[in-house]
PDB file of N, CA and C in Angstrom:
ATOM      1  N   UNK A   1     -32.811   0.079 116.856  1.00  0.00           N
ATOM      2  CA  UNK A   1     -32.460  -1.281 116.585  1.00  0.00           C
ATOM      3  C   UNK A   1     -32.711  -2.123 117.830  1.00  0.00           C
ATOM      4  N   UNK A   2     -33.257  -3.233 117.416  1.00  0.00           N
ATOM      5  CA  UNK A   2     -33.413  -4.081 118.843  1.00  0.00           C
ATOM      6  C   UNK A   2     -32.224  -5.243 119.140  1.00  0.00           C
ATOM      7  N   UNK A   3     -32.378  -5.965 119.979  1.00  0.00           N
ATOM      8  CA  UNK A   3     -31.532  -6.481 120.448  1.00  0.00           C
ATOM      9  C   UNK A   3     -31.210  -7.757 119.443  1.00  0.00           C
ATOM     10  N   UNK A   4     -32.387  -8.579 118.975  1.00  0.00           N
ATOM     11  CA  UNK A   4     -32.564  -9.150 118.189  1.00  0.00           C
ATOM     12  C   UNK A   4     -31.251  -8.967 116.532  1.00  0.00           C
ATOM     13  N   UNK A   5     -32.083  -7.792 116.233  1.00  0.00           N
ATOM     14  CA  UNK A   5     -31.058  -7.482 114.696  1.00  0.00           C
ATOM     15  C   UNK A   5     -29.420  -7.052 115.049  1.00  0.00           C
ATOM     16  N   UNK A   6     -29.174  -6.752 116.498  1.00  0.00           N
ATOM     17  CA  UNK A   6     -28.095  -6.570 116.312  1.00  0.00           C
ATOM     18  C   UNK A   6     -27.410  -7.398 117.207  1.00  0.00           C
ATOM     19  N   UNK A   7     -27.639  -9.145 117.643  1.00  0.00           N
ATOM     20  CA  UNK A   7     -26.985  -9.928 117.323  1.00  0.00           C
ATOM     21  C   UNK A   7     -26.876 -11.005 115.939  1.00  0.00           C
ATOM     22  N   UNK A   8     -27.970 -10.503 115.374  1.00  0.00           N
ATOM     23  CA  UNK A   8     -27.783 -11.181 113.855  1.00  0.00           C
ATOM     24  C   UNK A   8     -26.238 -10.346 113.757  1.00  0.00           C
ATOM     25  N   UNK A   9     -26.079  -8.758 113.449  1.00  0.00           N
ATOM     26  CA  UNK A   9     -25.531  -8.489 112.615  1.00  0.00           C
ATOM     27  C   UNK A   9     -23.888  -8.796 113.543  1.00  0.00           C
ATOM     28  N   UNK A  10     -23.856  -9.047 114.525  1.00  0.00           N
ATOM     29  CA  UNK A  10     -22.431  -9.118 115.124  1.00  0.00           C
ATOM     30  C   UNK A  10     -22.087 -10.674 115.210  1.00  0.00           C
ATOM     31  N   UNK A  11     -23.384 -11.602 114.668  1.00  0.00           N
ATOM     32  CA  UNK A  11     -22.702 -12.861 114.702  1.00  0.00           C
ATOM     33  C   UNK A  11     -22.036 -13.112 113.218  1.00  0.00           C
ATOM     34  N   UNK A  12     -23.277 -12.186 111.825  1.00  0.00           N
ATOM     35  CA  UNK A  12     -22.866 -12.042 110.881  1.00  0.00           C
ATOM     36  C   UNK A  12     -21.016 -11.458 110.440  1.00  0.00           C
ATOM     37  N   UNK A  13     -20.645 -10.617 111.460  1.00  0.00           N
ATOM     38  CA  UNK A  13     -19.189 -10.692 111.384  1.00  0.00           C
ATOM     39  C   UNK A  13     -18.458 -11.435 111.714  1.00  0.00           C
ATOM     40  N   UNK A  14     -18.829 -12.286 112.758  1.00  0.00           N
ATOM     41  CA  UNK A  14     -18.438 -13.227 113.658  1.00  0.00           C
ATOM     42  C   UNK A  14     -17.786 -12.658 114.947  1.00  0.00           C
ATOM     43  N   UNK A  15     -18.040 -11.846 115.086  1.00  0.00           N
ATOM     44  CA  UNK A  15     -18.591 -11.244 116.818  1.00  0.00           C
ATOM     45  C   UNK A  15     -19.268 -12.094 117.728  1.00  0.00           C
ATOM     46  N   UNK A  16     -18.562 -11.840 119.141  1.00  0.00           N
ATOM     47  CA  UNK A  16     -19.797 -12.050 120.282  1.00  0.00           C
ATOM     48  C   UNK A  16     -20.545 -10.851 121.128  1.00  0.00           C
ATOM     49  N   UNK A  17     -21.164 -11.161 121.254  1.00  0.00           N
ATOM     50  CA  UNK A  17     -22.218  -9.990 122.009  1.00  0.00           C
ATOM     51  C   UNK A  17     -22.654 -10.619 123.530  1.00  0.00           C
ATOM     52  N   UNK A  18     -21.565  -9.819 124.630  1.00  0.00           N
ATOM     53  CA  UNK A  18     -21.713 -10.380 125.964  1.00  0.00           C
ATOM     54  C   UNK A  18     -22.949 -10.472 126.535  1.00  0.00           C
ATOM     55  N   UNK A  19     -23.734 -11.508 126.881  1.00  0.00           N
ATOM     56  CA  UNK A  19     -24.864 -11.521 127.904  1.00  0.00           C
ATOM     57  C   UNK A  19     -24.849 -10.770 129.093  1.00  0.00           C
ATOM     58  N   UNK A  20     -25.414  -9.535 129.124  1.00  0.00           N
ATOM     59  CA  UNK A  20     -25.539  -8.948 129.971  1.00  0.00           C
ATOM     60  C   UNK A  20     -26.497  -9.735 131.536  1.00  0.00           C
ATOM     61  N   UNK A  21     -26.193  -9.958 131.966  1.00  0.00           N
ATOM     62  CA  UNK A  21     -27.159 -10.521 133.303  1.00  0.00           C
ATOM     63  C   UNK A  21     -27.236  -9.543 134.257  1.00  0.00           C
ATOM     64  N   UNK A  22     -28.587  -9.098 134.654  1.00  0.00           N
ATOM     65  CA  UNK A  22     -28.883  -7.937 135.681  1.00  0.00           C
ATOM     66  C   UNK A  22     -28.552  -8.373 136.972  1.00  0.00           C
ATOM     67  N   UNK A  23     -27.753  -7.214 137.684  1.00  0.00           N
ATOM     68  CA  UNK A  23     -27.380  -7.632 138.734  1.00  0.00           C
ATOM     69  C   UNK A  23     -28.711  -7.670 139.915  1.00  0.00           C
ATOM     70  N   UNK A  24     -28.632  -9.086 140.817  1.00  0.00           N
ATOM     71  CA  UNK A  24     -29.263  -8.926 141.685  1.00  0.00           C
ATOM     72  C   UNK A  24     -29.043  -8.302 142.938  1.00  0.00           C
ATOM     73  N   UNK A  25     -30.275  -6.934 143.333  1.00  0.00           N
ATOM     74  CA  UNK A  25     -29.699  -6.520 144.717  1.00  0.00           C
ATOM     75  C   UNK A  25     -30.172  -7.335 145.603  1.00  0.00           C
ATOM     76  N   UNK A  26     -29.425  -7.694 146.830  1.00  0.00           N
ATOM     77  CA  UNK A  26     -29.758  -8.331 148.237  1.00  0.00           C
ATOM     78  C   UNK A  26     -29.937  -7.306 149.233  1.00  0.00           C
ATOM     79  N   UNK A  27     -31.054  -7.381 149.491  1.00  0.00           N
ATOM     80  CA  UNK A  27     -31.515  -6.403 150.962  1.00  0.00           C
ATOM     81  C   UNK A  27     -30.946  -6.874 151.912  1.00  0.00           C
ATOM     82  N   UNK A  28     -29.994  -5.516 152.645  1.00  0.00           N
ATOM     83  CA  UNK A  28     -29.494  -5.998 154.118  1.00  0.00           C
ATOM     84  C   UNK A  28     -30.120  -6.587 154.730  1.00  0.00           C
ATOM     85  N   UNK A  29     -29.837  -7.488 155.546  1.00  0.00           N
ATOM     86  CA  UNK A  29     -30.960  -8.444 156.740  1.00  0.00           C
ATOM     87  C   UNK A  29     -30.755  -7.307 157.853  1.00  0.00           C
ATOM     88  N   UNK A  30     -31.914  -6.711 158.462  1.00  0.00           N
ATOM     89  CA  UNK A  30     -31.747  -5.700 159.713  1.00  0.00           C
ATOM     90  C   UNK A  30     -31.397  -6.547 160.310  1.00  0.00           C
ATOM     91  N   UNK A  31     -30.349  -6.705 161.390  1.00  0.00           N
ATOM     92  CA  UNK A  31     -30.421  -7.150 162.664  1.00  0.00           C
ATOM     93  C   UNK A  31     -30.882  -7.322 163.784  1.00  0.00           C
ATOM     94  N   UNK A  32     -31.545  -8.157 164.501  1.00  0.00           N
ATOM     95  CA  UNK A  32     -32.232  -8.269 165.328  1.00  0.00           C
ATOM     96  C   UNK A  32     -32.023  -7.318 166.807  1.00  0.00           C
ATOM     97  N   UNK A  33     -30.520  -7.353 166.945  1.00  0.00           N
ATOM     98  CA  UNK A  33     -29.733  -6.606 168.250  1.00  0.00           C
ATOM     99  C   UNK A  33     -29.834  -5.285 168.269  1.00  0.00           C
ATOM    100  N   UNK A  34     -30.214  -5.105 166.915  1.00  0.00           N
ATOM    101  CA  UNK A  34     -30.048  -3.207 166.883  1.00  0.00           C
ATOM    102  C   UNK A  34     -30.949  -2.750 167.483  1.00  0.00           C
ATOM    103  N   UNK A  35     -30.892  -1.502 168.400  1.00  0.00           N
ATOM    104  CA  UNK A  35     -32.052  -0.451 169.270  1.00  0.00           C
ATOM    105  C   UNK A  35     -32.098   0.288 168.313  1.00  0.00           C
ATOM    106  N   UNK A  36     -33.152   0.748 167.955  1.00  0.00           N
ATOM    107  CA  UNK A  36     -33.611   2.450 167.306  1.00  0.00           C
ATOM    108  C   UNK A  36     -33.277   3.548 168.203  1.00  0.00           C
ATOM    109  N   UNK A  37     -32.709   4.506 168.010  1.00  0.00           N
ATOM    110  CA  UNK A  37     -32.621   5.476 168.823  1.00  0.00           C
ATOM    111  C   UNK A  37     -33.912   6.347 169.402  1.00  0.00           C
ATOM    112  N   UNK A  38     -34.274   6.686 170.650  1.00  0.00           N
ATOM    113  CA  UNK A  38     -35.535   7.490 170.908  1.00  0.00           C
ATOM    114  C   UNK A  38     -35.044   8.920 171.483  1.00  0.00           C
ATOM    115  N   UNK A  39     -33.715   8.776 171.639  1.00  0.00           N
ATOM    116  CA  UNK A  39     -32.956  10.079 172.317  1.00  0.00           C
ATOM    117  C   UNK A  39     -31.487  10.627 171.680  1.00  0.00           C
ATOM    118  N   UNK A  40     -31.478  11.715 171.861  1.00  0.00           N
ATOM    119  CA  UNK A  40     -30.295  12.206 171.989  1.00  0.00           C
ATOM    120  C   UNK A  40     -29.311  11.813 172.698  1.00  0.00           C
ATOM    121  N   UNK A  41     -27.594  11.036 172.312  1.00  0.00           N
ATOM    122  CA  UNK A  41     -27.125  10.333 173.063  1.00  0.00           C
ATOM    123  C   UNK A  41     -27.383   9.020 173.200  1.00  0.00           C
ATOM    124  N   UNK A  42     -28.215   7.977 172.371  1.00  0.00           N
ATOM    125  CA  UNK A  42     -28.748   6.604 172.491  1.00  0.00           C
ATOM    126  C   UNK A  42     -27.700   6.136 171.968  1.00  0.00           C
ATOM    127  N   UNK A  43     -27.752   6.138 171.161  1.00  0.00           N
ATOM    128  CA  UNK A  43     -26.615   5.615 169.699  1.00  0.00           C
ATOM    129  C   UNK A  43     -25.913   6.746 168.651  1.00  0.00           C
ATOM    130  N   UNK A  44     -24.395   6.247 168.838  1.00  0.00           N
ATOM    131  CA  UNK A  44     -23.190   6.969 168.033  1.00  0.00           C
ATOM    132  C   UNK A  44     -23.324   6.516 167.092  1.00  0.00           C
ATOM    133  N   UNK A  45     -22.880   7.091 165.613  1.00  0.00           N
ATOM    134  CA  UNK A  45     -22.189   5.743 164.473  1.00  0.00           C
ATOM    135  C   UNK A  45     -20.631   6.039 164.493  1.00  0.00           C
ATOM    136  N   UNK A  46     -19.528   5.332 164.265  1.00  0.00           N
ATOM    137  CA  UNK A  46     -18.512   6.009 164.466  1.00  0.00           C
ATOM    138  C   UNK A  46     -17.609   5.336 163.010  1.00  0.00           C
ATOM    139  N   UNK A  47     -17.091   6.162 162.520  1.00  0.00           N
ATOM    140  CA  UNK A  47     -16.463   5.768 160.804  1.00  0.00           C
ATOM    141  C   UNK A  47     -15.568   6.351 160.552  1.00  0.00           C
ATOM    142  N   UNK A  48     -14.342   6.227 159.834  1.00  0.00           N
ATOM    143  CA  UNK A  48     -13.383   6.848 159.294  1.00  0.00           C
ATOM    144  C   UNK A  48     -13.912   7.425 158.070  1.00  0.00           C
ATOM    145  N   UNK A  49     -13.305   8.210 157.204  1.00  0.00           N
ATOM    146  CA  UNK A  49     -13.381   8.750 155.839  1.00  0.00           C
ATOM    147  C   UNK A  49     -11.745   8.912 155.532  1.00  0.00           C
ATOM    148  N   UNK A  50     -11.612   8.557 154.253  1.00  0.00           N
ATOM    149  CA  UNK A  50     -10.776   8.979 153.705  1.00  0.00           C
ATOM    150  C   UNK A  50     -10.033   9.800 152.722  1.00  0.00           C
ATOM    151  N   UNK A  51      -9.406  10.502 152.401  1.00  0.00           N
ATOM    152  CA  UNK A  51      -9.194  11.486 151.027  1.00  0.00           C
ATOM    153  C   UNK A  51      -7.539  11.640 151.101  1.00  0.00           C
ATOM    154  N   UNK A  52      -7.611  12.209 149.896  1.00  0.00           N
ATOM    155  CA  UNK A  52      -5.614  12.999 149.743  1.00  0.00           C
ATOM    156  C   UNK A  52      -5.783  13.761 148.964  1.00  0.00           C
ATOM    157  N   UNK A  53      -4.833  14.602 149.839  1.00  0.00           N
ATOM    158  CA  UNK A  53      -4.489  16.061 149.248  1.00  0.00           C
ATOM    159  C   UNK A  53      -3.514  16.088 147.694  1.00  0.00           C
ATOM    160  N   UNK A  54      -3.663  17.162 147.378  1.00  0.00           N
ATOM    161  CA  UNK A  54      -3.180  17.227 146.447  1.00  0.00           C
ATOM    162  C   UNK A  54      -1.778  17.136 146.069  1.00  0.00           C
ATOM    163  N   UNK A  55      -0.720  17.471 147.487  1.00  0.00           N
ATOM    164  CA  UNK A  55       0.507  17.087 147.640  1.00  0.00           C
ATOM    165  C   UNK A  55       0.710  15.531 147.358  1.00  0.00           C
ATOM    166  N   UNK A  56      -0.168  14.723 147.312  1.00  0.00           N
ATOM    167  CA  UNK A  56      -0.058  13.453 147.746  1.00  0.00           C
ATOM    168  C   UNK A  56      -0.224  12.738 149.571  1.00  0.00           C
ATOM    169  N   UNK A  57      -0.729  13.539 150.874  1.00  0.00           N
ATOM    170  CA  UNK A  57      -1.445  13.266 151.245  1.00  0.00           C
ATOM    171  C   UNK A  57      -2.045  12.745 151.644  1.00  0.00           C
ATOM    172  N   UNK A  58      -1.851  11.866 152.704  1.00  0.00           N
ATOM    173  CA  UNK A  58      -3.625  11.162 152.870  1.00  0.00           C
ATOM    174  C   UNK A  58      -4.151  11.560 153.841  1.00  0.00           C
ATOM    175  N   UNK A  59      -5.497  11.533 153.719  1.00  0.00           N
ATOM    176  CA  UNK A  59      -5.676  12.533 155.236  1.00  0.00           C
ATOM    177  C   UNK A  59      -7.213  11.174 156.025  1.00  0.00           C
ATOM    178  N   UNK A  60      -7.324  11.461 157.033  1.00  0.00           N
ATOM    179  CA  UNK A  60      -8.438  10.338 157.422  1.00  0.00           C
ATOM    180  C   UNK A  60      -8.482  11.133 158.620  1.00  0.00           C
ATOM    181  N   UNK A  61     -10.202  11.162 158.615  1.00  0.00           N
ATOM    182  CA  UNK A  61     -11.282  11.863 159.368  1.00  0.00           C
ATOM    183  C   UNK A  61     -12.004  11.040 159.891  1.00  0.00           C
ATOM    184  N   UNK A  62     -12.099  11.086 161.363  1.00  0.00           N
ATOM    185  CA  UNK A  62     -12.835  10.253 162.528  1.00  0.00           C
ATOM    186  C   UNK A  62     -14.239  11.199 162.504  1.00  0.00           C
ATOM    187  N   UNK A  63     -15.656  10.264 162.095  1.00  0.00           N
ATOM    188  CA  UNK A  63     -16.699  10.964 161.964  1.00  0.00           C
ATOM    189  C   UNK A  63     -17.150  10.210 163.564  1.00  0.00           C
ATOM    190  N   UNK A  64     -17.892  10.564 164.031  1.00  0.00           N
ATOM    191  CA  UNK A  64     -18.750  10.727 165.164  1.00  0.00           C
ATOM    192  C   UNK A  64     -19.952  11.306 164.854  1.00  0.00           C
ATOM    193  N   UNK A  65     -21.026  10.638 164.644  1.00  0.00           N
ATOM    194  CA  UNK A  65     -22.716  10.875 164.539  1.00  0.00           C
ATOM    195  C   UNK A  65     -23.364  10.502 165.421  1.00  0.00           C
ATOM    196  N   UNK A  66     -24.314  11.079 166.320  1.00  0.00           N
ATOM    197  CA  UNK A  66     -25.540  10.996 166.522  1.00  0.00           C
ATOM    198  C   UNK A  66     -26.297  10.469 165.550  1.00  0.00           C
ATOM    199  N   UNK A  67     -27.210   9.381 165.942  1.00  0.00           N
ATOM    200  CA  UNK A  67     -27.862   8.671 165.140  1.00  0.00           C
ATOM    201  C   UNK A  67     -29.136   9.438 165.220  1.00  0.00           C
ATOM    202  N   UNK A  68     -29.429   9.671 166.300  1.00  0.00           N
ATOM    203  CA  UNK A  68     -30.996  10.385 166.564  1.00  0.00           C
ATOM    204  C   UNK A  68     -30.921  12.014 166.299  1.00  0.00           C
ATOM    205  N   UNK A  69     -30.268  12.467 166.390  1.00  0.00           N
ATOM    206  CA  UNK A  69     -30.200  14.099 166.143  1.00  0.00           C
ATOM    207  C   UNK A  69     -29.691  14.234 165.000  1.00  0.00           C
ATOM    208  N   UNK A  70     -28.909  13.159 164.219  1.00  0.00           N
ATOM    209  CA  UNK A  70     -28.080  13.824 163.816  1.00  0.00           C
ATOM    210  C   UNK A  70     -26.763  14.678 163.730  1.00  0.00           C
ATOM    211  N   UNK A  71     -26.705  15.049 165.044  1.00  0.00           N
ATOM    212  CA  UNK A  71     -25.950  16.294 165.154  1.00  0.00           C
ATOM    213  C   UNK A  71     -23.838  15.450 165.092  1.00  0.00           C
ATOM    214  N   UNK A  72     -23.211  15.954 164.806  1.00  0.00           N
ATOM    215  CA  UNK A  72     -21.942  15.516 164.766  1.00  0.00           C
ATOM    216  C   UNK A  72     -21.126  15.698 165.602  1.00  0.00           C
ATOM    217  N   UNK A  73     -20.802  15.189 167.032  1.00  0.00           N
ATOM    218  CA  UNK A  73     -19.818  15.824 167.988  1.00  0.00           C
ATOM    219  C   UNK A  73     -18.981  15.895 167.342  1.00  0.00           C
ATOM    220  N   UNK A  74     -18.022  14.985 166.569  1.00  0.00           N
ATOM    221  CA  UNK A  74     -16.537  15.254 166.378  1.00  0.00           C
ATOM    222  C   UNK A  74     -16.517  14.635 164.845  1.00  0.00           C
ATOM    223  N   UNK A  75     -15.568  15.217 164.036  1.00  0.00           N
ATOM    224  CA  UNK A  75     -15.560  15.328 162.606  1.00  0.00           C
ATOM    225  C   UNK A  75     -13.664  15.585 162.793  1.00  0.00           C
ATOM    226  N   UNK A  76     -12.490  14.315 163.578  1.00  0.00           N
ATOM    227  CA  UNK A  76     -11.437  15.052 163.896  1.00  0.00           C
ATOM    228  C   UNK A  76     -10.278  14.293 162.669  1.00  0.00           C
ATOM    229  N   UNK A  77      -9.646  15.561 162.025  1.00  0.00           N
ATOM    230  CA  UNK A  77      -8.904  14.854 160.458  1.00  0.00           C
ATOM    231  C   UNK A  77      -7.409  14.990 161.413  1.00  0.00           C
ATOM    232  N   UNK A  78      -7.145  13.961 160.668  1.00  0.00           N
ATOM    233  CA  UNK A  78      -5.411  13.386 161.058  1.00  0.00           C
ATOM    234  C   UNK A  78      -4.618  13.004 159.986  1.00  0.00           C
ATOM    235  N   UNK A  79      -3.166  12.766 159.824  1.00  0.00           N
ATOM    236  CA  UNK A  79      -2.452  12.651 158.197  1.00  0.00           C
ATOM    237  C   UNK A  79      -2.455  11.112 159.697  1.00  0.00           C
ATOM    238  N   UNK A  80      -2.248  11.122 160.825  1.00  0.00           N
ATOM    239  CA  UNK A  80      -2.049   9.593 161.174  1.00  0.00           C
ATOM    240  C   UNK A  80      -2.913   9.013 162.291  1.00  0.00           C
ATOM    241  N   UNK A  81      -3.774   8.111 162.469  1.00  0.00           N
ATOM    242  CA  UNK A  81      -4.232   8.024 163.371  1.00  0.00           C
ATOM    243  C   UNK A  81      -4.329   6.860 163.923  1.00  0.00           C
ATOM    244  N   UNK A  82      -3.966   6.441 165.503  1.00  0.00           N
ATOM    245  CA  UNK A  82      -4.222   5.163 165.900  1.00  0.00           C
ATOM    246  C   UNK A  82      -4.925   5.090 166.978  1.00  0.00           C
ATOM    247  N   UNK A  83      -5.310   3.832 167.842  1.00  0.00           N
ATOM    248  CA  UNK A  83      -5.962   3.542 168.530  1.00  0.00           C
ATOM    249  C   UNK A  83      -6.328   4.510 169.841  1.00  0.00           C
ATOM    250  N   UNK A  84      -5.132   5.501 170.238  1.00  0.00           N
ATOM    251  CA  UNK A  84      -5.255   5.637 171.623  1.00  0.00           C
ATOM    252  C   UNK A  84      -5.499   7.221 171.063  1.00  0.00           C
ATOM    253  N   UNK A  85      -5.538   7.717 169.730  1.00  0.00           N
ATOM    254  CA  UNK A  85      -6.004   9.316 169.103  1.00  0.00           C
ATOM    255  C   UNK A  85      -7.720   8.539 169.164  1.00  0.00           C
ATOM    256  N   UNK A  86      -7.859   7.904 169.339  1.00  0.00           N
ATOM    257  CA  UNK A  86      -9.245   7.733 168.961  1.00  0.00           C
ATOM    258  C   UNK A  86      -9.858   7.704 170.296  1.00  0.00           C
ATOM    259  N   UNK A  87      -9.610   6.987 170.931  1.00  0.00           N
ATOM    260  CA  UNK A  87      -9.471   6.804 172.609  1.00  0.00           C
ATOM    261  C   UNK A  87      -9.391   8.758 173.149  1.00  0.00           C
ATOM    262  N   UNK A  88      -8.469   9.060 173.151  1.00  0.00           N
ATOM    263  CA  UNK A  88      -8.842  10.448 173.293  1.00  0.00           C
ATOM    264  C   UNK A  88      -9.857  11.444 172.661  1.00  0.00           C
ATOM    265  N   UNK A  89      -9.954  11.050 171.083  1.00  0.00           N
ATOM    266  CA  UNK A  89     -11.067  11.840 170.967  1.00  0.00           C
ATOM    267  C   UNK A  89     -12.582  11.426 171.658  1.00  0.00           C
ATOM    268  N   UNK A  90     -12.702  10.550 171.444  1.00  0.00           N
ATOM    269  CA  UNK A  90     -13.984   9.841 172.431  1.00  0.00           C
ATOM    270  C   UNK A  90     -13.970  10.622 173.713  1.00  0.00           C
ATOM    271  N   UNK A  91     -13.168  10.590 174.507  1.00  0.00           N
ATOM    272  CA  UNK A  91     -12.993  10.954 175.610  1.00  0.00           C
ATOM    273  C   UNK A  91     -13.669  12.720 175.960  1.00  0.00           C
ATOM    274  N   UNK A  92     -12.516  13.371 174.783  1.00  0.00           N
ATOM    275  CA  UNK A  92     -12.889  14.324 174.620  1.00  0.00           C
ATOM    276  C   UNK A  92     -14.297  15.187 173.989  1.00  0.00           C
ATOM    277  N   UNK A  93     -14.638  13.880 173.281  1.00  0.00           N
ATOM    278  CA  UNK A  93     -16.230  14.337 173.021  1.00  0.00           C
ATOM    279  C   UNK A  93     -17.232  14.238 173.724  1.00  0.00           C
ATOM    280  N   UNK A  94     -16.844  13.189 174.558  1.00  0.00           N
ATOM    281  CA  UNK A  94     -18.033  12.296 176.115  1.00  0.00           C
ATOM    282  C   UNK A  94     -17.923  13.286 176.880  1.00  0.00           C
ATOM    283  N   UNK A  95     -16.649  14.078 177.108  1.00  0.00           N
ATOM    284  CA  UNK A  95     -16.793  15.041 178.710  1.00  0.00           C
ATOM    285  C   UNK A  95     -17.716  16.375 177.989  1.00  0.00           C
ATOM    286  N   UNK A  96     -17.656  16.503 177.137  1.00  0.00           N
ATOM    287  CA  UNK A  96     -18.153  17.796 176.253  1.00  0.00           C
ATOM    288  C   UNK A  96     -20.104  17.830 176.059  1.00  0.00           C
ATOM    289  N   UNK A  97     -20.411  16.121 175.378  1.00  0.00           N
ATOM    290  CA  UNK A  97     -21.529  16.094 175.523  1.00  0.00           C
ATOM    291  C   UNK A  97     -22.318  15.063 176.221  1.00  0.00           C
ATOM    292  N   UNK A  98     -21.082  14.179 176.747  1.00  0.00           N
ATOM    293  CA  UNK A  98     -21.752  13.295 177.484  1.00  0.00           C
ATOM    294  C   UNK A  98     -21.797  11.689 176.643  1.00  0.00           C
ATOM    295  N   UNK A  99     -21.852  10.896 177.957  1.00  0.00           N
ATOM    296  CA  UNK A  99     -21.484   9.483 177.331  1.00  0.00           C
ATOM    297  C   UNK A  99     -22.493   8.967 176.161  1.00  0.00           C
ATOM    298  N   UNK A 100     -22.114   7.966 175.165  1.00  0.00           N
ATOM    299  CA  UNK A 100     -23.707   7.594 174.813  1.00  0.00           C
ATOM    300  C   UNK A 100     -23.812   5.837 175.292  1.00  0.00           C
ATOM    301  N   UNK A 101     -25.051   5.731 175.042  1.00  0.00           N
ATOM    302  CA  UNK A 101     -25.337   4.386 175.703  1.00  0.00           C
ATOM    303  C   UNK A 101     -25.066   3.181 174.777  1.00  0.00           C
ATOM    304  N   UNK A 102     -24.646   3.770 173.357  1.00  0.00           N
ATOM    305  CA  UNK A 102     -23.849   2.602 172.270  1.00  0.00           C
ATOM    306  C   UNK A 102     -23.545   3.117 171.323  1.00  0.00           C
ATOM    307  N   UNK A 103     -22.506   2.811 170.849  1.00  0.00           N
ATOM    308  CA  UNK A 103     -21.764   2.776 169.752  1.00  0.00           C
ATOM    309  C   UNK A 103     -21.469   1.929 168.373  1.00  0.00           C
ATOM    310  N   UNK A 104     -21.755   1.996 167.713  1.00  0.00           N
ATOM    311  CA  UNK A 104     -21.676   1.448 166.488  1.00  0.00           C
ATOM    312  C   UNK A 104     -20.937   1.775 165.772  1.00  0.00           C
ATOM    313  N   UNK A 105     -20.092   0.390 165.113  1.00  0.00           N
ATOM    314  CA  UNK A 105     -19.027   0.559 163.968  1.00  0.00           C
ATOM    315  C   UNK A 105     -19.425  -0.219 163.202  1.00  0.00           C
ATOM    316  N   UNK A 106     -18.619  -0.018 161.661  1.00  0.00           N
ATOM    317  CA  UNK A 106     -18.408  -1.032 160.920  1.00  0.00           C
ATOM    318  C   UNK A 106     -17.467  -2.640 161.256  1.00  0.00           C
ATOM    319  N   UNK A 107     -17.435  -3.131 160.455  1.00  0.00           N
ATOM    320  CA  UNK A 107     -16.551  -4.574 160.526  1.00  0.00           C
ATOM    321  C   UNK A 107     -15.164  -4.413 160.179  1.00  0.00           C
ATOM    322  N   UNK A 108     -14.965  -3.050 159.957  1.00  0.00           N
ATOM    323  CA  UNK A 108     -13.434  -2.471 159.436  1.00  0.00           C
ATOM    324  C   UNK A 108     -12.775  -2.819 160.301  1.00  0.00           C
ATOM    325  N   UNK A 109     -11.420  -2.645 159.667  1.00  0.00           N
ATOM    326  CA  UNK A 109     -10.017  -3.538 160.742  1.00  0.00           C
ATOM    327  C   UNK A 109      -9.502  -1.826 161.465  1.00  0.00           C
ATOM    328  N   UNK A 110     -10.320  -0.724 160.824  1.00  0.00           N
ATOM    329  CA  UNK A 110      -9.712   0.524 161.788  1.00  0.00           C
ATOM    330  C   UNK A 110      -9.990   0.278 162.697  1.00  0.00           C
ATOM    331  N   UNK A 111     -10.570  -0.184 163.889  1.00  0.00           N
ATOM    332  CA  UNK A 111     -11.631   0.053 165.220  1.00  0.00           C
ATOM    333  C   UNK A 111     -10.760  -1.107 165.547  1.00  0.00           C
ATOM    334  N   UNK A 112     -10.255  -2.245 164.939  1.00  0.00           N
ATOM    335  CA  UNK A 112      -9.602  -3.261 165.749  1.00  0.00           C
ATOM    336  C   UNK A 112      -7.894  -2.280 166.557  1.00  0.00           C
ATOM    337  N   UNK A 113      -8.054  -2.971 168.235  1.00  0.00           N
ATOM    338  CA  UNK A 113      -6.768  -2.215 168.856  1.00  0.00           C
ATOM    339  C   UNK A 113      -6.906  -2.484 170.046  1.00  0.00           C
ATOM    340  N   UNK A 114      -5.676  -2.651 170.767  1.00  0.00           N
ATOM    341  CA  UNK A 114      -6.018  -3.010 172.380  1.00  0.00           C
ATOM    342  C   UNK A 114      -6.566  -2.092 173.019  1.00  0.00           C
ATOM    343  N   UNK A 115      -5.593  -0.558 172.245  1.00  0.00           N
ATOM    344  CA  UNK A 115      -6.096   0.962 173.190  1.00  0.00           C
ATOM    345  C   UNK A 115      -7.718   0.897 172.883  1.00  0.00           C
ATOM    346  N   UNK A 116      -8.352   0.453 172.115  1.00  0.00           N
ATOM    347  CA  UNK A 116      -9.906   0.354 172.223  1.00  0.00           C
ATOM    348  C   UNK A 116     -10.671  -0.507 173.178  1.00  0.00           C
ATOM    349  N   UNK A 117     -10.080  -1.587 173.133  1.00  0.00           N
ATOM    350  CA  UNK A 117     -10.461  -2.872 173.820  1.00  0.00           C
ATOM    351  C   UNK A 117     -10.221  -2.582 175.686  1.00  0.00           C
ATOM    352  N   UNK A 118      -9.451  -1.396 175.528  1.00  0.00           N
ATOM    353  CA  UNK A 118      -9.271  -1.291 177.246  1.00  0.00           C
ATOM    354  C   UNK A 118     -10.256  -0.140 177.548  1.00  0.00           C
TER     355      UNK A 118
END
């Protein structure tokens, strides 16, 4: 059936038949500021994740990526975490593999904190 006969037949009941309108995607605008990574250590991405256990639960995991390798220094799960657990894990991942030359976050309000800002 096409689209055609079957708003005849739903106006014939006196039905409406919602206009579907396709959603438009918008391509991120790259940013001009961003470096590509050429090394190991150039650029972090750094993100929370979230989940809950089945007790009820919540658990939130500090991801740490290498942008260029790939590779994951720290993947560290907490039931609580604030500014200065984050501050230490950094710490603890920099003496391990070493500083990187930038870091990248999202616009999330997790990363907002003085213990970051110092």
């Amino acid at each position: 059936m096409n689209i055609k006969k079957t708003r005849r037949i739903y106006n014939d009941l006196g039905l409406q038949l919602k206009n579907k309108n396709p959603k438009r995607r918008v391509k991120a605008k790259l940013r001009d500021d961003r470096q590509e990574a050429v090394r190991p250590n150039d650029v972090w991405a750094m993100d929370f994740v979230h989940d809950q256990l089945a007790l009820g639960n919540k658990l939130r995991i500090l991801t740490i990526e290498d942008t260029h390798s790939r590779f994951c220094p720290a993947a560290d799960p907490r039931f609580t975490y604030r500014g200065e657990d984050v501050v230490r894990t950094l710490e603890r991942v920099c003496a391990q593999v070493g500083y990187p030359r930038t870091i990248r976050v999202d616009n999330g309000s997790e990363f907002i904190s003085r213990d970051l800002d110092l």
